[in-house]
C-alpha atoms as a PDB file:
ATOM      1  CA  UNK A   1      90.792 105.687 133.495  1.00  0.00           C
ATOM      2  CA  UNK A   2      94.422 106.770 133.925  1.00  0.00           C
ATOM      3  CA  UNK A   3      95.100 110.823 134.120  1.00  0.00           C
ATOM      4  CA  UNK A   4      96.995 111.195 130.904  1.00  0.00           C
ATOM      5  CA  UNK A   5      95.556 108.266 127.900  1.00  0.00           C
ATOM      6  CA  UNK A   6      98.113 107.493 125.523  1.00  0.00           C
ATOM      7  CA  UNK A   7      96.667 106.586 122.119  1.00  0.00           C
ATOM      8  CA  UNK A   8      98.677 105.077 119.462  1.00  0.00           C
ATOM      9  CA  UNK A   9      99.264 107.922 117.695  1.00  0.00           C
ATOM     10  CA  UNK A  10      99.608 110.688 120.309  1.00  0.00           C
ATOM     11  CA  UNK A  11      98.705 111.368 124.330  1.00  0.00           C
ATOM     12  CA  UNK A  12      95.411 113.542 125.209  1.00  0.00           C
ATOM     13  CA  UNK A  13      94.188 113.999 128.595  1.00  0.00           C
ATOM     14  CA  UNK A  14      91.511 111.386 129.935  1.00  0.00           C
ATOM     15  CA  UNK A  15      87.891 112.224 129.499  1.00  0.00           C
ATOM     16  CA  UNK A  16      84.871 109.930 129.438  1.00  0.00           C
ATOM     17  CA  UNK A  17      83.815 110.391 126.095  1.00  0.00           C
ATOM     18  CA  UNK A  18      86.057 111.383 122.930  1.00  0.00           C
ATOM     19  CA  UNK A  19      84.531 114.295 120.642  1.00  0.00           C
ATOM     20  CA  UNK A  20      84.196 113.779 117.269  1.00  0.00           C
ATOM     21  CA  UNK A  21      87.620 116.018 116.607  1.00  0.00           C
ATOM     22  CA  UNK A  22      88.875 113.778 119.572  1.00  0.00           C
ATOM     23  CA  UNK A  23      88.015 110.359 117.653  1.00  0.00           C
ATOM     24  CA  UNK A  24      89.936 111.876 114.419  1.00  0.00           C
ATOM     25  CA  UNK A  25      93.252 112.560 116.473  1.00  0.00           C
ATOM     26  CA  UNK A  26      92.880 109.313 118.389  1.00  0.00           C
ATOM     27  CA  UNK A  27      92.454 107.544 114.917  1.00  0.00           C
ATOM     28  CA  UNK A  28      95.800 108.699 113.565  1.00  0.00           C
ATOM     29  CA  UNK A  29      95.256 112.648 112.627  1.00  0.00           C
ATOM     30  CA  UNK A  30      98.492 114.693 113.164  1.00  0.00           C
ATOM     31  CA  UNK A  31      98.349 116.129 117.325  1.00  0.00           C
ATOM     32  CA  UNK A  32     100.398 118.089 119.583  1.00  0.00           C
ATOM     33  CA  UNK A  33     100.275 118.883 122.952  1.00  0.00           C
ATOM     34  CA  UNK A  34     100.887 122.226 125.011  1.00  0.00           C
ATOM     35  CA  UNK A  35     101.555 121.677 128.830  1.00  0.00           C
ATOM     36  CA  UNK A  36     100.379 124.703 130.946  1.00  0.00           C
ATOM     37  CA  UNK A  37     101.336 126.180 134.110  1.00  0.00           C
ATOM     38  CA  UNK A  38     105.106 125.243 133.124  1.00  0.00           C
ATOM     39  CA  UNK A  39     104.456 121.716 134.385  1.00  0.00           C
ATOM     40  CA  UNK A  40     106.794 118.907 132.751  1.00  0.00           C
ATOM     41  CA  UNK A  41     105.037 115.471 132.791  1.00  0.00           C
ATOM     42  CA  UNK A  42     107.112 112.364 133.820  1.00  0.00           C
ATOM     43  CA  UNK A  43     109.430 110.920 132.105  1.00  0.00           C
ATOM     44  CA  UNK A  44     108.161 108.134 129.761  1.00  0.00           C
ATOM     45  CA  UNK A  45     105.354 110.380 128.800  1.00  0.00           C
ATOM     46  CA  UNK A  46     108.178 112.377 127.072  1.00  0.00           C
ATOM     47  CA  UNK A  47     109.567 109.563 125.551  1.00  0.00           C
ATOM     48  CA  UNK A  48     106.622 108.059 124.356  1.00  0.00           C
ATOM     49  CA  UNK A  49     105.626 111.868 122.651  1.00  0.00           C
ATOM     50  CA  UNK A  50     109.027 111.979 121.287  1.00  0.00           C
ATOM     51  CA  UNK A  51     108.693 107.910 119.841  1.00  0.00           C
ATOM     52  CA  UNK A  52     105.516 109.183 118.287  1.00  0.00           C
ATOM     53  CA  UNK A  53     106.654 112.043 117.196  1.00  0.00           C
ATOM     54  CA  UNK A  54     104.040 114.264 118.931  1.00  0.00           C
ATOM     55  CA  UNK A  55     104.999 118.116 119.383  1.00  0.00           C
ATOM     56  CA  UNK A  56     104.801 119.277 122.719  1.00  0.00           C
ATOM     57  CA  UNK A  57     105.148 123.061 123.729  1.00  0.00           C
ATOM     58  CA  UNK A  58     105.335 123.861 127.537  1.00  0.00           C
ATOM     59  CA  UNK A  59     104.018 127.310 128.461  1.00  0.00           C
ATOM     60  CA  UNK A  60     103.667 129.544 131.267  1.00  0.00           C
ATOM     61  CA  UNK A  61     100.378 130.312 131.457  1.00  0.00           C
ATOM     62  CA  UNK A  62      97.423 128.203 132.686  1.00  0.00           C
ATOM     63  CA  UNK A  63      95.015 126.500 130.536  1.00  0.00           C
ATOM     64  CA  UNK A  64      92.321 128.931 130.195  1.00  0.00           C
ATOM     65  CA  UNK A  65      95.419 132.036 129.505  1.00  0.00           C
ATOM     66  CA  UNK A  66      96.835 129.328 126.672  1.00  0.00           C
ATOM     67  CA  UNK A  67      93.351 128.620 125.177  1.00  0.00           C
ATOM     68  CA  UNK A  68      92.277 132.593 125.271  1.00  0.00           C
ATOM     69  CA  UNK A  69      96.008 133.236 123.590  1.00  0.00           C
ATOM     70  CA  UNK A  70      95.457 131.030 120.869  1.00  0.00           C
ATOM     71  CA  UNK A  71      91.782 131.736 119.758  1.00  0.00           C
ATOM     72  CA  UNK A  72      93.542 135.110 119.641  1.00  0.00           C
ATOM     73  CA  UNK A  73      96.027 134.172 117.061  1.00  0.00           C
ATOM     74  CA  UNK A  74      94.839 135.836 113.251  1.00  0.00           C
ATOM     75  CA  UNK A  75      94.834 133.321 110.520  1.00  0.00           C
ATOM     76  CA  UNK A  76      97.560 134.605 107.943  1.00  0.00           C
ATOM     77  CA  UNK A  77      95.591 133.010 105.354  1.00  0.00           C
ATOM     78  CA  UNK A  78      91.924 131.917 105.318  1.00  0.00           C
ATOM     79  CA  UNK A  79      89.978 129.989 103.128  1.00  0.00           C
ATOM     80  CA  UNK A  80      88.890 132.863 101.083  1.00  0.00           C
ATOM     81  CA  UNK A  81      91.876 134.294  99.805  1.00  0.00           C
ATOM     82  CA  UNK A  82      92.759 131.718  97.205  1.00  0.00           C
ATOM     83  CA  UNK A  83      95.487 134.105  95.255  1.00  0.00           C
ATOM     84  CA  UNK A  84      97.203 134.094  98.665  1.00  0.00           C
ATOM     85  CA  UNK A  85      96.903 130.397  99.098  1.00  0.00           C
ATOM     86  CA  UNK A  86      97.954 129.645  95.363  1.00  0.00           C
ATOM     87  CA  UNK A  87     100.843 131.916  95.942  1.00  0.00           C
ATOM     88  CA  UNK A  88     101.741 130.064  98.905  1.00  0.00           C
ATOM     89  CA  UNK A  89     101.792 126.609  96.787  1.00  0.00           C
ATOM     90  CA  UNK A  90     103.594 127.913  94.172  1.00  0.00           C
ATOM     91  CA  UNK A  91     106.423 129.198  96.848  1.00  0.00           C
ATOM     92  CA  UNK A  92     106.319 125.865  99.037  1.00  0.00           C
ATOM     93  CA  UNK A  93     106.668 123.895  95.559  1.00  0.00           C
ATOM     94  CA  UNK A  94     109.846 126.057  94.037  1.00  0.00           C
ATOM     95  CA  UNK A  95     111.941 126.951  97.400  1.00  0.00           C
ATOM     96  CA  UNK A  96     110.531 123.739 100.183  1.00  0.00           C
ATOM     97  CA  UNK A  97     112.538 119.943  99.705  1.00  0.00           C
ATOM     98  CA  UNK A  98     109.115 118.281 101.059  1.00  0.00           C
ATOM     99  CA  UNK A  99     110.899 114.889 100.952  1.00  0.00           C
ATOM    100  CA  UNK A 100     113.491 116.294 103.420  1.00  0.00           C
ATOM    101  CA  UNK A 101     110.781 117.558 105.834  1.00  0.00           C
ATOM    102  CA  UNK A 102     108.977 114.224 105.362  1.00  0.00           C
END
């Protein structure tokens, strides 16, 4: 198996099995991908994430930094504030052109 798999999709890094959350990306979910230690892959896997329209978000920091700096990150909603989240809906359907983003 190659370093970096490229899946139809989106690109995650090889393993030998896929994770359950791993299967659902690789079977069309939405992905992106952050690239630690500031370290730009080649090339065409840049243009294939860009074909594919696949985020990617180059950091600084190394891979266990990144992953401790985003289980850090507070929720600004969660799943038990539904006022907040019917707000939210209510705002995204009078002031967001979905078709636009789309």
């Amino acid at each position: 198996m190659s370093p970096t798999t490229l899946y139809p999709e989106g690109i995650r890094a090889a393993s030998t099995r896929l994770t359950p959350g791993e299967e659902r990306y690789a079977a069309g979910a939405p992905i992106s991908i952050i690239l630690t230690n500031n370290v730009v892959p080649p090339s065409h896997i840049v243009s294939k994430a860009t074909e594919r329209k696949v985020p990617m978000l180059l950091v600084p920091y190394d891979t266990y930094e990144t992953a401790k700096r985003i289980d850090s990150i507070e929720p600004l909603l969660t799943k038990d504030e539904k006022h907040k989240i019917e707000l939210l809906g209510k705002l995204i359907q009078t002031n967001v052109d979905i078709q636009k983003i789309v």
